[in-house]
PDB file of N, CA and C in Angstrom:
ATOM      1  N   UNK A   1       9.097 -12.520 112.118  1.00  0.00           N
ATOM      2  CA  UNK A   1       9.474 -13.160 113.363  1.00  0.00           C
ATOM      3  C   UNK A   1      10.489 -12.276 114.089  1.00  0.00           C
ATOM      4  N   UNK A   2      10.078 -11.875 115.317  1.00  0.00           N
ATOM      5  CA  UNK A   2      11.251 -11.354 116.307  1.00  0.00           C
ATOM      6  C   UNK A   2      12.158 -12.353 117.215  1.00  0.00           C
ATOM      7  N   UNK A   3      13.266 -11.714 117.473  1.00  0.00           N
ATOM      8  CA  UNK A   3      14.382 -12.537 118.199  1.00  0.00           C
ATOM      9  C   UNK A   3      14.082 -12.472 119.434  1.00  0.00           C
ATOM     10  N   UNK A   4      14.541 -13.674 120.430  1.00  0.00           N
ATOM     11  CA  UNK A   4      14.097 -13.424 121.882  1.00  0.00           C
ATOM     12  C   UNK A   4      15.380 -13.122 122.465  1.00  0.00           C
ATOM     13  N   UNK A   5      15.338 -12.306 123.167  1.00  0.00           N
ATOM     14  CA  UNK A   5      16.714 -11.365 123.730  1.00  0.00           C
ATOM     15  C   UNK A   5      16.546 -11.641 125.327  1.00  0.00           C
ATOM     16  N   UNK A   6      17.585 -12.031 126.180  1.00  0.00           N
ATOM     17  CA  UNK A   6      17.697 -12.246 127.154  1.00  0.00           C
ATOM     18  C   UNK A   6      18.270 -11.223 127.889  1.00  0.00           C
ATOM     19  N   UNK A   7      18.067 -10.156 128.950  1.00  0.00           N
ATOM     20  CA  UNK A   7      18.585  -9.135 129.336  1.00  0.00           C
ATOM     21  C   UNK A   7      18.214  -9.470 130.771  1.00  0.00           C
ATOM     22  N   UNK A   8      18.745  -9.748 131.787  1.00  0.00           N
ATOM     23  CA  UNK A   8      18.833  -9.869 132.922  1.00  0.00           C
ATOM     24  C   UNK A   8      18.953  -8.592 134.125  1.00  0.00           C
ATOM     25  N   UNK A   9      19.577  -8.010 134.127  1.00  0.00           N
ATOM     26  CA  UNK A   9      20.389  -6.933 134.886  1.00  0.00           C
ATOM     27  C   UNK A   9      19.873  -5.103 134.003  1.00  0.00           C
ATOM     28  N   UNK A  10      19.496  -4.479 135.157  1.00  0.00           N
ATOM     29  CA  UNK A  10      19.103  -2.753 133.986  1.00  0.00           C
ATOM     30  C   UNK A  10      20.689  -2.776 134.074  1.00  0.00           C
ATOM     31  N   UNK A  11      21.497  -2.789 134.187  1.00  0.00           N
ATOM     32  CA  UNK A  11      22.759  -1.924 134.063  1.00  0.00           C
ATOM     33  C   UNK A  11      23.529  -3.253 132.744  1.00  0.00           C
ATOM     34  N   UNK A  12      22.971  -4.459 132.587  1.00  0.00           N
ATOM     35  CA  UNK A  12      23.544  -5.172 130.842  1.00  0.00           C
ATOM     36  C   UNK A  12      23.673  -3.992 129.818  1.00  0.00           C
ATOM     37  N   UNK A  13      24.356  -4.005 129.197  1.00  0.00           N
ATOM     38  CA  UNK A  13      24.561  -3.880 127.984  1.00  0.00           C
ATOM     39  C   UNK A  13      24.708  -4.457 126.689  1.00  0.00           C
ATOM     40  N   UNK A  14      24.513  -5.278 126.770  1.00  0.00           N
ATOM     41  CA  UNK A  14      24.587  -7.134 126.071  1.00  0.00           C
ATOM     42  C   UNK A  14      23.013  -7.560 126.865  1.00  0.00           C
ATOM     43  N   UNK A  15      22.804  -8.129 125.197  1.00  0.00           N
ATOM     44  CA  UNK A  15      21.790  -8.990 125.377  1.00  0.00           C
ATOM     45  C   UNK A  15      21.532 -10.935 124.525  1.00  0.00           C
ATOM     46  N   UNK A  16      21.127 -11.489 125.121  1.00  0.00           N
ATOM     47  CA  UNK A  16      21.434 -13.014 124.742  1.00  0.00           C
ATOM     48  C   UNK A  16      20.532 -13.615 123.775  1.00  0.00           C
ATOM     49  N   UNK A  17      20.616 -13.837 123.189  1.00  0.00           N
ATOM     50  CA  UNK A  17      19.647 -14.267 121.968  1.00  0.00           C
ATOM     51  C   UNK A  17      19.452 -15.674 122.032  1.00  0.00           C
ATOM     52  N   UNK A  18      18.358 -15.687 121.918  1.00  0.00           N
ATOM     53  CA  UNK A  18      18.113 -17.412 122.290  1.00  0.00           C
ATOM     54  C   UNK A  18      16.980 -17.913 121.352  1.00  0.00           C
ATOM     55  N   UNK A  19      17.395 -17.825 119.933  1.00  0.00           N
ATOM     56  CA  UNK A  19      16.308 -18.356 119.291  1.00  0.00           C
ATOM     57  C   UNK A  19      17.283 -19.048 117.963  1.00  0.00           C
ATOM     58  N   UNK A  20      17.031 -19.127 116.729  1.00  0.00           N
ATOM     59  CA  UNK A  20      17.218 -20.037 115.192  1.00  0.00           C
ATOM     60  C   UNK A  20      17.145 -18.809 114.303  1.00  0.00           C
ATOM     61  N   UNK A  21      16.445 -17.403 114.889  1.00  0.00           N
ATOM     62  CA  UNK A  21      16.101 -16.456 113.976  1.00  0.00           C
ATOM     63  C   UNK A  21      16.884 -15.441 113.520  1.00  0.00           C
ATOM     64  N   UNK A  22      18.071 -16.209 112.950  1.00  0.00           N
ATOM     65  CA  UNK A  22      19.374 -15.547 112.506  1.00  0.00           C
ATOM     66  C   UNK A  22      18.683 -14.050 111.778  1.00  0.00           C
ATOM     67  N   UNK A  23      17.766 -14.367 110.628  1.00  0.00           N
ATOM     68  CA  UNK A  23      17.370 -13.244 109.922  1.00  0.00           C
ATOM     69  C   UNK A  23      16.574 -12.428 110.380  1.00  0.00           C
ATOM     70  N   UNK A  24      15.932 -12.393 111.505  1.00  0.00           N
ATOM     71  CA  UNK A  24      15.103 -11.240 112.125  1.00  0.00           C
ATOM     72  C   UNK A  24      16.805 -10.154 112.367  1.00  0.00           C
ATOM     73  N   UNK A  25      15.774  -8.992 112.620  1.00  0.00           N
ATOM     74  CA  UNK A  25      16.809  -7.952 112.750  1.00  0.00           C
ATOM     75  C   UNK A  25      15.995  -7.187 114.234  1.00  0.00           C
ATOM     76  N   UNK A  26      15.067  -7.906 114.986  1.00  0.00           N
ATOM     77  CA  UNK A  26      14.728  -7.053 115.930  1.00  0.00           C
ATOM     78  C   UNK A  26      14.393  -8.110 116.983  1.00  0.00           C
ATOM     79  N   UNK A  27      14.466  -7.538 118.495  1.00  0.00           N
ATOM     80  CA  UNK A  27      14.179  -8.388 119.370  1.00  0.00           C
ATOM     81  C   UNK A  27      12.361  -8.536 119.671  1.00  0.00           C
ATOM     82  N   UNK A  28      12.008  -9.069 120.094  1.00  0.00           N
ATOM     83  CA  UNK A  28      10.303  -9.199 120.861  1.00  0.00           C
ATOM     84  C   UNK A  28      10.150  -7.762 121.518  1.00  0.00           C
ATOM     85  N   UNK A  29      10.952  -7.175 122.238  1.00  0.00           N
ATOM     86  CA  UNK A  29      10.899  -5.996 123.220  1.00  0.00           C
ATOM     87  C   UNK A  29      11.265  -4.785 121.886  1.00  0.00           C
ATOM     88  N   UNK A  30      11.692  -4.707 120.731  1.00  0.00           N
ATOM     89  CA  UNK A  30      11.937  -3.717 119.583  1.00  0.00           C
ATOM     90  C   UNK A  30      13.219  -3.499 119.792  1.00  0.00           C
ATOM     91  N   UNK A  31      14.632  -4.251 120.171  1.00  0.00           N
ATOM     92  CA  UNK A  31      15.567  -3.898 120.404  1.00  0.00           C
ATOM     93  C   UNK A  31      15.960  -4.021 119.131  1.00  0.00           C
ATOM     94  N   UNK A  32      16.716  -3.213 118.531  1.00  0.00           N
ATOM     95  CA  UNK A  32      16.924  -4.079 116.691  1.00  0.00           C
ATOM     96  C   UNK A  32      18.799  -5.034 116.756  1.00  0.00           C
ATOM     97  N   UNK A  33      18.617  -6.142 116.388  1.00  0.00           N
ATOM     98  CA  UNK A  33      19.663  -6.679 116.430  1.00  0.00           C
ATOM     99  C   UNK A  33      20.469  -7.142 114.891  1.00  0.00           C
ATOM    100  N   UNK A  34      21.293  -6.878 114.640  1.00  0.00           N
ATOM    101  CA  UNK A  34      22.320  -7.221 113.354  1.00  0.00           C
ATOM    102  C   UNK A  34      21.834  -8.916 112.968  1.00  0.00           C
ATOM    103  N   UNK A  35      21.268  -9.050 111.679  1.00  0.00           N
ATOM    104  CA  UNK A  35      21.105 -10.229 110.971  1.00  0.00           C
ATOM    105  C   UNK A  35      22.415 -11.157 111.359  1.00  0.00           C
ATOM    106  N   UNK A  36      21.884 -12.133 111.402  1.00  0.00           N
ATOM    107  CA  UNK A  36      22.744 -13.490 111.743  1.00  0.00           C
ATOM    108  C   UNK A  36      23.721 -13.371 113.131  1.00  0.00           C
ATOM    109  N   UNK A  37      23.038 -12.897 114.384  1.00  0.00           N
ATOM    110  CA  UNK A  37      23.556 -13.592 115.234  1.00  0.00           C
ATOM    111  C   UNK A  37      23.338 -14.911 115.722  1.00  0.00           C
ATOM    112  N   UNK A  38      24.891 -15.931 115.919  1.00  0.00           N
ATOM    113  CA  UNK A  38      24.093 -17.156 116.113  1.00  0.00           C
ATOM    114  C   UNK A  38      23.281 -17.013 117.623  1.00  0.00           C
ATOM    115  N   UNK A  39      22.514 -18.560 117.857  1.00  0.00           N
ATOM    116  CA  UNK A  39      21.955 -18.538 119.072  1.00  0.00           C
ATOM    117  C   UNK A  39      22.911 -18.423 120.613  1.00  0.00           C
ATOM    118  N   UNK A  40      21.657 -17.856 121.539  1.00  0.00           N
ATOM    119  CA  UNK A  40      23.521 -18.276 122.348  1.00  0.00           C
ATOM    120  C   UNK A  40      24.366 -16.995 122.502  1.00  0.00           C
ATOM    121  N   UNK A  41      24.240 -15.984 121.632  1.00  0.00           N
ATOM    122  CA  UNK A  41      25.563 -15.089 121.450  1.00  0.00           C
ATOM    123  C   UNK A  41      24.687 -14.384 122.074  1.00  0.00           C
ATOM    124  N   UNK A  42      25.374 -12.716 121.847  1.00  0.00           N
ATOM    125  CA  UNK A  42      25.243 -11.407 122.032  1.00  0.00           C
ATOM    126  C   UNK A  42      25.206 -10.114 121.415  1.00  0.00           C
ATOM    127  N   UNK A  43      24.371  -9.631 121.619  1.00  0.00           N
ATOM    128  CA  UNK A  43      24.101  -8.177 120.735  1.00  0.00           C
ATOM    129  C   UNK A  43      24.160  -6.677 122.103  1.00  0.00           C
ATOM    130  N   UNK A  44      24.712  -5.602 121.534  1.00  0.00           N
ATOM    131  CA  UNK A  44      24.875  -4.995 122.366  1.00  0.00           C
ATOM    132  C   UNK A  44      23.353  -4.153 122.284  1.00  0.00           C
ATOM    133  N   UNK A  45      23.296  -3.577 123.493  1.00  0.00           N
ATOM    134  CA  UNK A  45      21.586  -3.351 123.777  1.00  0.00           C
ATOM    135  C   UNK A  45      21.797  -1.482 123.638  1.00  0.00           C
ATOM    136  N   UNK A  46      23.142  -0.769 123.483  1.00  0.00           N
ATOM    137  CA  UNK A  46      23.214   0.427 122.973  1.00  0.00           C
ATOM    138  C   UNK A  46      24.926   0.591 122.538  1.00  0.00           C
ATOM    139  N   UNK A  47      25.008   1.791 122.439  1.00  0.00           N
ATOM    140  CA  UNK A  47      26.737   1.407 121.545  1.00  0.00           C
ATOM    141  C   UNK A  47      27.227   1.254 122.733  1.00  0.00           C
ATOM    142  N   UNK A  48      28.669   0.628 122.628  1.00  0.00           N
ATOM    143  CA  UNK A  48      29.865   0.304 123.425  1.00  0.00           C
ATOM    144  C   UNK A  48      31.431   0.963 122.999  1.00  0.00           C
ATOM    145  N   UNK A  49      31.802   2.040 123.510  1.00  0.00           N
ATOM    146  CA  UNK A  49      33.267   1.995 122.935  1.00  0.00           C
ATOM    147  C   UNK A  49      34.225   1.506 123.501  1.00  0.00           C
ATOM    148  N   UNK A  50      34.950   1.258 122.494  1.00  0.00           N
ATOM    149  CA  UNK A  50      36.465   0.738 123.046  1.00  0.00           C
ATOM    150  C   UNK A  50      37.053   0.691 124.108  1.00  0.00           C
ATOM    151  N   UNK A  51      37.134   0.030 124.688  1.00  0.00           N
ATOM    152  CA  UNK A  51      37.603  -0.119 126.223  1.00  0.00           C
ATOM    153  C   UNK A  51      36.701  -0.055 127.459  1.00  0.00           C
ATOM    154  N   UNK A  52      35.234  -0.087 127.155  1.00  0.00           N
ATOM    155  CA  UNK A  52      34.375   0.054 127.807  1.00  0.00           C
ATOM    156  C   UNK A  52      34.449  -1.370 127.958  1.00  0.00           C
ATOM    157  N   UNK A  53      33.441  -2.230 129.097  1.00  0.00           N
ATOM    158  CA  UNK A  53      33.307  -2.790 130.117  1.00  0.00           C
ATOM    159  C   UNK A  53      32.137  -3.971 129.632  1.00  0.00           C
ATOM    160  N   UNK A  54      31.840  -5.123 128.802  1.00  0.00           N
ATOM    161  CA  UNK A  54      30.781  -5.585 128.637  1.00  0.00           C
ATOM    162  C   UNK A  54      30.023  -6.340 129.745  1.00  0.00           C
ATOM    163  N   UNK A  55      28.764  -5.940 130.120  1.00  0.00           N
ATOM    164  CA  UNK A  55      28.290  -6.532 131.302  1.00  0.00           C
ATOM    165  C   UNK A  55      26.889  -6.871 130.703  1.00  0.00           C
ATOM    166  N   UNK A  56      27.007  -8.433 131.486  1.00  0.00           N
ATOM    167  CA  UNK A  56      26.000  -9.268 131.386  1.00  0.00           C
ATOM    168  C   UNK A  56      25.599  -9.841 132.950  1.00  0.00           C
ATOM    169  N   UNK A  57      24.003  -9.994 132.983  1.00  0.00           N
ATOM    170  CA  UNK A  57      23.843 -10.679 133.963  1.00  0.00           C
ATOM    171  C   UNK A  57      24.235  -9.425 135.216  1.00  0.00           C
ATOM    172  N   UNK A  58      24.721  -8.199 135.130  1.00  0.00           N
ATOM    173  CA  UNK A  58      25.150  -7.244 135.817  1.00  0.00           C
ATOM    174  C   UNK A  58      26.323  -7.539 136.193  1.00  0.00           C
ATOM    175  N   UNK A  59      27.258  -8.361 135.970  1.00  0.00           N
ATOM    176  CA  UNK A  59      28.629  -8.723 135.786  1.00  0.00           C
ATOM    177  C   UNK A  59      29.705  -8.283 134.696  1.00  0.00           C
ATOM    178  N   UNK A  60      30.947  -7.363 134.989  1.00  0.00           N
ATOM    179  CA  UNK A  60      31.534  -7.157 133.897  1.00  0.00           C
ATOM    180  C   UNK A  60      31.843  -8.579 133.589  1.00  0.00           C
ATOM    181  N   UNK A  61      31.505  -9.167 132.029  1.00  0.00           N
ATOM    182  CA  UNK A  61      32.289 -10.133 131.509  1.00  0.00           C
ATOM    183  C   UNK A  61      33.264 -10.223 131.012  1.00  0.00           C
ATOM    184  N   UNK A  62      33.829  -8.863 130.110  1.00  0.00           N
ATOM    185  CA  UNK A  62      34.576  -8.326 129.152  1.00  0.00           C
ATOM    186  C   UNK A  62      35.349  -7.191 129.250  1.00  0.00           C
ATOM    187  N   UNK A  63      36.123  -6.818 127.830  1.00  0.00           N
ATOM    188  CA  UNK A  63      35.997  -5.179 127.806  1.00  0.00           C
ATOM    189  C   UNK A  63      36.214  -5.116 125.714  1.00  0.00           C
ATOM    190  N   UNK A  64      35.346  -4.364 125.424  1.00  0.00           N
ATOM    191  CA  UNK A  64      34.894  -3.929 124.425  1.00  0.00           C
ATOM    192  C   UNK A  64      36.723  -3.481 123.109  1.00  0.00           C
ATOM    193  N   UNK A  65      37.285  -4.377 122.241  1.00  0.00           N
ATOM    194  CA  UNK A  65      38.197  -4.231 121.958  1.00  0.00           C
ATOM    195  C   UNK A  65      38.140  -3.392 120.676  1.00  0.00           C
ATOM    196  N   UNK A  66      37.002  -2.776 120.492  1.00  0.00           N
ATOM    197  CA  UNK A  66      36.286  -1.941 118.867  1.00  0.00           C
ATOM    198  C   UNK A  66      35.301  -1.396 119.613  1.00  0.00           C
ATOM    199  N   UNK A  67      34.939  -0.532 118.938  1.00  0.00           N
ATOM    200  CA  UNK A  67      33.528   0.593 119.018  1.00  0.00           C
ATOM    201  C   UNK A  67      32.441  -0.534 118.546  1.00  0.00           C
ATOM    202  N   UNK A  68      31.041  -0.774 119.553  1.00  0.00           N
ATOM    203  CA  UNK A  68      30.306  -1.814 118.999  1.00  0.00           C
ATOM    204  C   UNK A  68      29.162  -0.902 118.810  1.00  0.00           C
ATOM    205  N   UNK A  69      28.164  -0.813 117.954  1.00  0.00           N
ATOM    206  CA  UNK A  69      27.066   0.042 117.801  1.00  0.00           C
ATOM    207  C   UNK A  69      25.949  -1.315 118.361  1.00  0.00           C
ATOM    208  N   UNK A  70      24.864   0.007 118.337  1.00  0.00           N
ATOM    209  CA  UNK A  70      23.615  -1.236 118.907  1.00  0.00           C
ATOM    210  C   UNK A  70      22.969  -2.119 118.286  1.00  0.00           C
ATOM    211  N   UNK A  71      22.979  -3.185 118.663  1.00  0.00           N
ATOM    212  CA  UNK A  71      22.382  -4.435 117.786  1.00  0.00           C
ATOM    213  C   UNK A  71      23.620  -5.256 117.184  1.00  0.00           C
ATOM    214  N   UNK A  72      24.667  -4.766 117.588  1.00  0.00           N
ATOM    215  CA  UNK A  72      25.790  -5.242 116.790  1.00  0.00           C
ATOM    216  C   UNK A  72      26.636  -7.071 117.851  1.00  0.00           C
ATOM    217  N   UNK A  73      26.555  -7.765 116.931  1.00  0.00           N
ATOM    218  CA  UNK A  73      27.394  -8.821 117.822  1.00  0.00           C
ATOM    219  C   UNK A  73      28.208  -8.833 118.030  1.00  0.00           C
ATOM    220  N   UNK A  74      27.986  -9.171 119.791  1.00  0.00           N
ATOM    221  CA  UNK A  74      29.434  -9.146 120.868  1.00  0.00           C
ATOM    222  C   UNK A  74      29.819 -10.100 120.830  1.00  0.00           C
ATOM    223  N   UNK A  75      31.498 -10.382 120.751  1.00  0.00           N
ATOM    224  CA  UNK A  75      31.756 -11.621 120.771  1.00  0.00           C
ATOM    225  C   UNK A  75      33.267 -11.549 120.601  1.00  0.00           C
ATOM    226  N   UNK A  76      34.298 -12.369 120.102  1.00  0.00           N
ATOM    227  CA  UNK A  76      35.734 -12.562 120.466  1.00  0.00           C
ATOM    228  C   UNK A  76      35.891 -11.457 119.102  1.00  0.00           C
ATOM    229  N   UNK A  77      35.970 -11.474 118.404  1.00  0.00           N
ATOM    230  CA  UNK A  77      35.969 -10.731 117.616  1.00  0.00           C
ATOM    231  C   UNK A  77      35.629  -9.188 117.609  1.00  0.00           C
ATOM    232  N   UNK A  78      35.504  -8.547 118.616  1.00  0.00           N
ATOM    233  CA  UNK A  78      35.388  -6.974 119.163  1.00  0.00           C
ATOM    234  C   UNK A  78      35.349  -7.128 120.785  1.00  0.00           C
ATOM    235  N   UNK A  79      35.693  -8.271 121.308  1.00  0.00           N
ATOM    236  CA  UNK A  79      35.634  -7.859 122.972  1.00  0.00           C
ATOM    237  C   UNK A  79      36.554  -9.379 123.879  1.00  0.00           C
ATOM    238  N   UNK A  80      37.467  -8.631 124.757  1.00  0.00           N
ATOM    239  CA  UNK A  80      38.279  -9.677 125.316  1.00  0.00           C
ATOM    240  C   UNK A  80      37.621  -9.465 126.629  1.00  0.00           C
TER     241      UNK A  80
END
């Protein structure tokens, strides 16, 4: 089973996961995403470093508080 990844905007970097399929490790489109993101959250769609800018929806939402690699979940825990 693949994850369904929500990517809105070419310039996201974050993508939204909207499925139950904690244990898939890849999106429908082959994006590969880190086991157990919950639903709802975010995976970054290529790396992010530190102090870089998380944008969703083509909106900065964030800024990246750790080096995030791809597939890796975005969330309070690496990004304010």
């Amino acid at each position: 089973m693949k994850r369904i990844g929500l990517t809105v905007h070419p310039h996201d970097n974050v993508t939204t996961l909207l499925d139950f399929q904690v244990d898939a490790t890849q999106t429908h489109d082959g994006q590969p995403v880190a086991a157990g993101i919950p639903f709802g959250h975010k995976a970054a769609l290529r790396p992010i470093a530190c102090g870089e800018s998380i944008i969703k929806y083509g909106v900065v939402i964030g800024v990246a508080t750790a080096d995030i690699g791809t597939g890796e979940h975005v969330h309070v825990h690496n990004c304010q």
